[in-house]
Protein backbone atom coordinates (compact mmCIF):
# COMPACT_ATOMS: atom_id res chain seq x y z
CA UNK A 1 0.00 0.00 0.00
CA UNK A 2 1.15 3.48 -0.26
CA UNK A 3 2.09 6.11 1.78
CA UNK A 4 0.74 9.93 1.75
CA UNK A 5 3.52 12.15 1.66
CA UNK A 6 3.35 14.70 4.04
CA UNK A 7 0.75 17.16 3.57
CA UNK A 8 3.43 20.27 4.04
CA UNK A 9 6.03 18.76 2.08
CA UNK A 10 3.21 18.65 -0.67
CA UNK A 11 1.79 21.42 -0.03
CA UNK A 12 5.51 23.22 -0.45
CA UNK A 13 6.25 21.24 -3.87
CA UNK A 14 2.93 22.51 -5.39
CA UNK A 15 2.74 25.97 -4.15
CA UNK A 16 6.49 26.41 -5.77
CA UNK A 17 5.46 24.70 -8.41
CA UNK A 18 2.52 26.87 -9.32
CA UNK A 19 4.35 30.03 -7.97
CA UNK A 20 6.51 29.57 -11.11
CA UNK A 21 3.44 29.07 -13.94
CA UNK A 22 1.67 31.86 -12.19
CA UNK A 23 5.03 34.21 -13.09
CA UNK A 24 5.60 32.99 -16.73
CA UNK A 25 1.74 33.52 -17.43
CA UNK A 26 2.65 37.17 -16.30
CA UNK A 27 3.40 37.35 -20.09
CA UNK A 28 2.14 34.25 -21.42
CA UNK A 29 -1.31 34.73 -21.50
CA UNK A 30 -3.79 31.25 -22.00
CA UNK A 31 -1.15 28.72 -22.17
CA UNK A 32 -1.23 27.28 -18.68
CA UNK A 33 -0.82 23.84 -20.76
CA UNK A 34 2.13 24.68 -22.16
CA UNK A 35 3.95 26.44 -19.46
CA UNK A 36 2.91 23.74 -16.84
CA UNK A 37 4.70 21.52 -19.34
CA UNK A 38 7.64 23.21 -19.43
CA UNK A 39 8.09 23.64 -15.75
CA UNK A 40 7.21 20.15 -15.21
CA UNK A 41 10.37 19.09 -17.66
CA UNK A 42 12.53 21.56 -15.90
CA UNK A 43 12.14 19.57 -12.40
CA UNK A 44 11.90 16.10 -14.19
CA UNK A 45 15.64 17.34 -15.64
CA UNK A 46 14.63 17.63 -19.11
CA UNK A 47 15.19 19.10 -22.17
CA UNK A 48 11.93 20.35 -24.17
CA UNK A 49 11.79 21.60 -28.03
CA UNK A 50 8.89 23.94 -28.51
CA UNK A 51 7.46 23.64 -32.70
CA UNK A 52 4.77 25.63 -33.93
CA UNK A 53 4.27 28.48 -36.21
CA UNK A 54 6.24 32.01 -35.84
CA UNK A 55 4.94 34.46 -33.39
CA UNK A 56 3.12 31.86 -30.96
CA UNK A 57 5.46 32.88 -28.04
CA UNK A 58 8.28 30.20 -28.49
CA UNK A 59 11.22 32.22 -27.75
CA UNK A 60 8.94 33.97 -25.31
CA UNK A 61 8.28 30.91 -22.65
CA UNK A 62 12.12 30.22 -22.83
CA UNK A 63 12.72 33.50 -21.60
CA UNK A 64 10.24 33.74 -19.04
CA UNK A 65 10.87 30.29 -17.78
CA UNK A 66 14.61 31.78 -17.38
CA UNK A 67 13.41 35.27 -15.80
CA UNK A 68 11.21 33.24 -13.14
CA UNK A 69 14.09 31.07 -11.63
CA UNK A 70 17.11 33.02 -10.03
CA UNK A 71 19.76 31.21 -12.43
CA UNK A 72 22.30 31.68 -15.37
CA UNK A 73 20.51 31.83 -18.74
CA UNK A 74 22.14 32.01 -21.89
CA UNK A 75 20.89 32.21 -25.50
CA UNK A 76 22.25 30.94 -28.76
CA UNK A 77 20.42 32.24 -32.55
CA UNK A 78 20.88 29.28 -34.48
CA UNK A 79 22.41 30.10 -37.99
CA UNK A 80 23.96 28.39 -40.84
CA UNK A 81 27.36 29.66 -39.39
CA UNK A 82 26.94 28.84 -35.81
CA UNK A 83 30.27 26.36 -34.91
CA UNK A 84 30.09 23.99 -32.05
CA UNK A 85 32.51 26.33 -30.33
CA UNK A 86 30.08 29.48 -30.42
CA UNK A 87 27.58 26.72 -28.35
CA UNK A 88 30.58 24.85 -25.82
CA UNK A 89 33.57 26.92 -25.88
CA UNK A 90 36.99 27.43 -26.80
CA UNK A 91 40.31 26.84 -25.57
CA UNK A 92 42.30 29.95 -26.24
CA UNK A 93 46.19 30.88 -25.62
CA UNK A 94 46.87 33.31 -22.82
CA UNK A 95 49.93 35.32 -23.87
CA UNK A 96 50.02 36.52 -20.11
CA UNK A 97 50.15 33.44 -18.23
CA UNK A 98 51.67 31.65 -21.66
CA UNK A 99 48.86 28.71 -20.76
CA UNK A 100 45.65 27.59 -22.50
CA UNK A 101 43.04 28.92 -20.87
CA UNK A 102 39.23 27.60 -21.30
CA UNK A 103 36.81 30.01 -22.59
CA UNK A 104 33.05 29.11 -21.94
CA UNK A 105 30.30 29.45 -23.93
CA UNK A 106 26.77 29.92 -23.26
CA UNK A 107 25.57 26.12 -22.69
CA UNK A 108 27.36 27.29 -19.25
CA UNK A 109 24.22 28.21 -18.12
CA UNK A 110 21.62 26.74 -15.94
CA UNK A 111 18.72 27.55 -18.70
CA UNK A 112 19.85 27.71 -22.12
CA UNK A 113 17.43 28.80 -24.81
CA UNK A 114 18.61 27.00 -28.66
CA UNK A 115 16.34 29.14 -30.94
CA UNK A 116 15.57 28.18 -34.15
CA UNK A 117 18.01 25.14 -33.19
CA UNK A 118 17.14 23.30 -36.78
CA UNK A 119 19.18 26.31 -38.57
CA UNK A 120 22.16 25.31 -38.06
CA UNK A 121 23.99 22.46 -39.49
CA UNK A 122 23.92 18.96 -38.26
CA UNK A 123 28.22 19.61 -36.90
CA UNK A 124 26.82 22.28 -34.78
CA UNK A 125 23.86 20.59 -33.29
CA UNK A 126 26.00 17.84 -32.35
CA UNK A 127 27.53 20.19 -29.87
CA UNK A 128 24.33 19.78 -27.72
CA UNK A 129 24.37 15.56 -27.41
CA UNK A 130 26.62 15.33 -24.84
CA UNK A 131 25.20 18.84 -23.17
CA UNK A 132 22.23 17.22 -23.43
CA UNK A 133 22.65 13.72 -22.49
CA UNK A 134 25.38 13.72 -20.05
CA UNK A 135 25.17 17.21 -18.57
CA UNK A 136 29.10 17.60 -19.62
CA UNK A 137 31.15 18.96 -22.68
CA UNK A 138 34.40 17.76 -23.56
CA UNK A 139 36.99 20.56 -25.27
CA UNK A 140 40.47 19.39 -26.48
CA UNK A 141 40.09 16.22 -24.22
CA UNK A 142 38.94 18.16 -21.18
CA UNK A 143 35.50 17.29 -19.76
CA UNK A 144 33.71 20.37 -18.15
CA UNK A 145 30.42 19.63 -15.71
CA UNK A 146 27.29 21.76 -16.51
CA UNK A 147 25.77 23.95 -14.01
CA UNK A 148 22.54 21.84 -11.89
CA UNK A 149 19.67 22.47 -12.86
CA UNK A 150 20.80 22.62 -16.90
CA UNK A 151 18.00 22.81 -19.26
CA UNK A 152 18.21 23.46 -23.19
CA UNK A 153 15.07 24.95 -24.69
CA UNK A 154 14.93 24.49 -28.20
CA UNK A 155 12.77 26.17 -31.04
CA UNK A 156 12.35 25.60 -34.07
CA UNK A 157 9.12 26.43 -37.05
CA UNK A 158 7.83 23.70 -38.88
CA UNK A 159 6.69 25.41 -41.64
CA UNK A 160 10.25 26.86 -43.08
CA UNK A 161 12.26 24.09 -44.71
CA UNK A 162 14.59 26.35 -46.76
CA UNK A 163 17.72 26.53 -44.63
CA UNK A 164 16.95 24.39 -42.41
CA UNK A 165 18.52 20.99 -41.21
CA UNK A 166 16.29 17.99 -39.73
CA UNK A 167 17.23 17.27 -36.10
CA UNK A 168 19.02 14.04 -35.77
CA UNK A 169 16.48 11.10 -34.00
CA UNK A 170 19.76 11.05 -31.63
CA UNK A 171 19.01 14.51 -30.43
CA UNK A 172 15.11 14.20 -30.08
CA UNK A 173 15.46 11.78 -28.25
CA UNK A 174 17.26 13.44 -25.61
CA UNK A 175 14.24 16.29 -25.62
CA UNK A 176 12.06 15.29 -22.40
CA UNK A 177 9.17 16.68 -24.35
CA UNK A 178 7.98 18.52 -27.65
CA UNK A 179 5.35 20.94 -27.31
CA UNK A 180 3.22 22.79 -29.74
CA UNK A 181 2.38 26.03 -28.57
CA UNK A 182 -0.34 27.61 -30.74
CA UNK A 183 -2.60 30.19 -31.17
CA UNK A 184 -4.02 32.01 -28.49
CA UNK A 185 -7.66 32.48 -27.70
CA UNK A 186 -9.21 35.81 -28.59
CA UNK A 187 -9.71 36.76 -24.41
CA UNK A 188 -6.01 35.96 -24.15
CA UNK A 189 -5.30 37.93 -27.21
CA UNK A 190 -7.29 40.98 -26.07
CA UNK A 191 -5.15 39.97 -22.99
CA UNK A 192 -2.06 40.24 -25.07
CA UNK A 193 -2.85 43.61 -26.53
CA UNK A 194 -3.87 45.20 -23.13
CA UNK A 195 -1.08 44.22 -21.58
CA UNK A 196 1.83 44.45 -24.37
CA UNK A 197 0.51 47.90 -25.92
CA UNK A 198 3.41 49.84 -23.94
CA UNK A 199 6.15 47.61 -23.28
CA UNK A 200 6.56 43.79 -22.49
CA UNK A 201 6.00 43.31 -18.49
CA UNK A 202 9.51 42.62 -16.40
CA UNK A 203 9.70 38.93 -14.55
CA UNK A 204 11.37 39.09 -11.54
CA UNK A 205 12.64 35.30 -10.29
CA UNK A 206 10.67 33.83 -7.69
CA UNK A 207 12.93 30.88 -7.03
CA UNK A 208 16.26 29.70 -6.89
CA UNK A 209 18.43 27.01 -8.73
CA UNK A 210 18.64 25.70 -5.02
CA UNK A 211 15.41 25.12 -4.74
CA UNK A 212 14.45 23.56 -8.59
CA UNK A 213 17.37 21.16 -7.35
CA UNK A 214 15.68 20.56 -4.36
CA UNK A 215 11.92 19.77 -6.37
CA UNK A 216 14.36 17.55 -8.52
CA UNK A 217 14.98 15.26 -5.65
CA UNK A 218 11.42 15.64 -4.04
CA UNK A 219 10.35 14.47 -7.47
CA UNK A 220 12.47 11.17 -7.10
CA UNK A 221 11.05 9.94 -3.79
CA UNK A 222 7.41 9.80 -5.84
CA UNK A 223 6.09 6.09 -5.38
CA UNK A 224 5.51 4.41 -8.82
CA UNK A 225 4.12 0.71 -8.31
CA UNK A 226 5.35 -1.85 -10.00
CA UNK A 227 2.33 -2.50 -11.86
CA UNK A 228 2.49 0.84 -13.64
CA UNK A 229 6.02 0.23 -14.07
CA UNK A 230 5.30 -2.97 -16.22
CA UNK A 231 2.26 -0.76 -18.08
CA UNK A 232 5.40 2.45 -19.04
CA UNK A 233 7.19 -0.55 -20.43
CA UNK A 234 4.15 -1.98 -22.23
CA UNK A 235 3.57 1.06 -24.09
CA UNK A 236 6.98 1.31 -24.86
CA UNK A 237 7.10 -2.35 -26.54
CA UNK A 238 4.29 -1.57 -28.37
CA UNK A 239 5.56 1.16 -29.80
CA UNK A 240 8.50 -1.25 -30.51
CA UNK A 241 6.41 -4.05 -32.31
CA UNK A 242 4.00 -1.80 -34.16
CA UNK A 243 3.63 -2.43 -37.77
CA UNK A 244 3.94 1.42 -38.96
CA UNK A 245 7.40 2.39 -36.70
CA UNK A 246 10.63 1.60 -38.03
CA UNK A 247 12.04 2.48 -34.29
CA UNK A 248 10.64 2.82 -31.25
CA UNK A 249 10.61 4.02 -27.48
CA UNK A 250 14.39 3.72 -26.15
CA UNK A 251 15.21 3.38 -22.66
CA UNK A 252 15.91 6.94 -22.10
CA UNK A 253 12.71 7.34 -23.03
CA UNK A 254 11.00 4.68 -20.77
CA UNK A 255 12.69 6.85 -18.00
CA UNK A 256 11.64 10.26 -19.14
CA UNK A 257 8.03 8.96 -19.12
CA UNK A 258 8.44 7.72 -15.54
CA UNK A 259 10.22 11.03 -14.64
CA UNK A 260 7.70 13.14 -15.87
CA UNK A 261 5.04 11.44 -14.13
CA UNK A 262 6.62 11.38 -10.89
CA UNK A 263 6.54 15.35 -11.26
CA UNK A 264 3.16 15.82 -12.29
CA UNK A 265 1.94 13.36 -9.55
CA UNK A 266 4.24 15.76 -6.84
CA UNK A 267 2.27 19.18 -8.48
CA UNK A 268 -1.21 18.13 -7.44
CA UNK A 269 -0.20 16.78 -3.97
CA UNK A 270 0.25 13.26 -4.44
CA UNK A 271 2.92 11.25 -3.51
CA UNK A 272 2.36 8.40 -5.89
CA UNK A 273 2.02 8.26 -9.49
CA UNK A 274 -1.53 6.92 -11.45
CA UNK A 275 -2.21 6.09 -14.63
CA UNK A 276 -3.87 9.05 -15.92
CA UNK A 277 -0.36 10.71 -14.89
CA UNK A 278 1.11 8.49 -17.71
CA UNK A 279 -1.24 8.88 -20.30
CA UNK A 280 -1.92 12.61 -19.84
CA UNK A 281 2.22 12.98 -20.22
CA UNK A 282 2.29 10.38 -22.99
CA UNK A 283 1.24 12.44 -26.24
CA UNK A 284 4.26 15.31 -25.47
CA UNK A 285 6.79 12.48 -24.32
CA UNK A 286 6.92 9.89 -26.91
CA UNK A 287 5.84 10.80 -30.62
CA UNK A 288 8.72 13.10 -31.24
CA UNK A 289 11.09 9.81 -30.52
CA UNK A 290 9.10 7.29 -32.68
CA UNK A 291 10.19 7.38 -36.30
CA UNK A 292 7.47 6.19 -38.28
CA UNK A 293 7.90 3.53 -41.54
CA UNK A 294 8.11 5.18 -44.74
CA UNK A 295 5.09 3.19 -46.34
CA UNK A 296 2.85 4.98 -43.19
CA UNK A 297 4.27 8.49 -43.82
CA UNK A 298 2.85 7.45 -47.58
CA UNK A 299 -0.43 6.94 -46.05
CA UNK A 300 -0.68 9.84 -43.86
CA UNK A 301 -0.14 7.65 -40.26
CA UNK A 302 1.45 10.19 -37.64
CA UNK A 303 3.60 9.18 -34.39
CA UNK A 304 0.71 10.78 -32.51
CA UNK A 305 -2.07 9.03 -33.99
CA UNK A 306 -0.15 5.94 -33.30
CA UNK A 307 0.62 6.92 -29.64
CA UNK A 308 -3.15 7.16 -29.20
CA UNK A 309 -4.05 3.77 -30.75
CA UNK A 310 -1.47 2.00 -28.15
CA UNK A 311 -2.94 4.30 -25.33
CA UNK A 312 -6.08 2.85 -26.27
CA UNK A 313 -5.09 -0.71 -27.06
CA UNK A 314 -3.22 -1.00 -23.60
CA UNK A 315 -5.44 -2.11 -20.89
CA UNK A 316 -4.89 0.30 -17.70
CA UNK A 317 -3.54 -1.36 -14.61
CA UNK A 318 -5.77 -1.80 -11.62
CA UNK A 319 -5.74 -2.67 -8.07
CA UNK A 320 -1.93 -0.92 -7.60
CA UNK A 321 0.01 -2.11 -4.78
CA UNK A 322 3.40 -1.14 -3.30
């Protein structure tokens, strides 16, 4: 049987929790959705690509996800140009000291925003694998730890194809989530124009890195029974034996999926995940990662669509125990 976490300790997780989406939607008006999304993958230790059309408020969340949390932020623009040393860093000579010394660049940063990431060539967004994966970059055979919490927010349209490079599966795979922002409703566009006709409003943080660490291992301690254990890894070898995906879930993925849930369960004051955690976290966790069969593209079959028809297909574990 499980155990209720205390009700202070879950009361502190949530109220932080929401403190955070109630800043962001200072400027981000009618996309709770979205930004409870994003703040869930930043205490599950994720990575999250935001896709949708220009003007949406991409680059926007990024920033006000960064503004909210008392942290280093940096930002890379995404070009043709961009070299993996404009993302990692450099080793430069030091005439003064006559030594190499290491020059940083912005992935040195607790929330780093990649926008437009697919502009720039497939060398350059190699630089972020490793970032990404391993929260580490190695420079002329020198391995240099990233900042905790690290978080790479990536945008990118899906619309533009001309000068644009496809993002390897080996990099979505190591996003948490992709979200699709879209268009606001017309109160939270009046919203928009009322409160953006001067000047965009200022976010001032209203936590710490210290504390997103600490949510991070709150997270952790979430109960998930075994039972909906076996039913992450059911979905995942579905995905695995379906007829219309080449590949499917990975581990990582199996483990982002179990993350995320554990967070979601903590920010509405339970200490133990359900299945509705999983599904509801499901659609932004695992399409991006499937690559469907050619012959389905053909046909019109999307990742999502298929996502659903396992969802539904998988029957939903009852009677969890310990």
């Amino acid at each position: 049987m499980t155990t209720q976490a205390p009700v202070n300790q879950a009361e502190t997780f949530a109220d932080v929790f929401n403190a955070i989406c109630d800043n962001i939607e200072i400027t981000i008006r009618g996309k709770r959705d979205v930004i409870h999304l994003a703040v869930l993958s930043l205490i599950a230790e994720g990575h999250i690509l935001l896709e949708d059309a220009p003007g949406v408020g991409k680059t926007s969340i990024g920033k006000a996800l960064a503004a909210s949390i008392n942290a280093t932020f940096g930002r890379v623009q995404f070009t043709p140009d961009l070299l993996p040393a404009d993302v990692v860093g450099m080793t430069v000579w030091n005439r003064a000291s006559g030594t190499f010394d290491f020059r940083p660049g912005p992935v040195f940063s607790n929330i780093v925003l990649a926008d437009e990431i697919n502009r720039a060539s497939p060398k350059t967004q190699s630089a972020l694998l490793e970032a990404m994966g391993e929260r580490q970059v190695t420079v002329d055979g020198i391995t240099h730890n990233l900042a905790s919490p690290f978080m790479v927010i990536a945008t990118q349209n899906p619309i533009e194809h001309e000068g644009t490079y496809p993002l390897p599966e080996s990099q979505l795979d190591r996003f948490l989530m992709k979200i699709s922002v879209g268009y606001p409703s017309r109160t939270a566009e009046l919203e928009i124009l009322d409160r953006h006709s001067d000047h965009a409003p200022e976010l001032s943080p209203v936590v710490s890195a210290t504390t997103i660490n600490s949510l991070s291992r709150a997270a952790r301690a979430i109960h998930v029974a075994p039972l909906l254990r076996g039913y992450i890894v059911d979905i995942a070898e579905a995905t695995r034996r379906h007829h219309a995906i080449a590949f499917g879930m990975s581990p990582r993925a199996v483990l982002a999926l179990q993350n995320a849930s554990r967070v979601q369960a903590a920010s509405v004051l339970r200490s133990y995940v359900t299945p509705d955690d999983i599904k509801a976290l499901a659609r932004n966790v695992i399409p991006h990662r499937l690559m469907v069969a050619p012959e389905a593209q053909i046909q019109g079959i999307t990742a999502l669509q298929i996502v659903d028809q396992i969802l539904d297909a998988i029957p939903v574990p009852t009677g969890l125990g310990a």
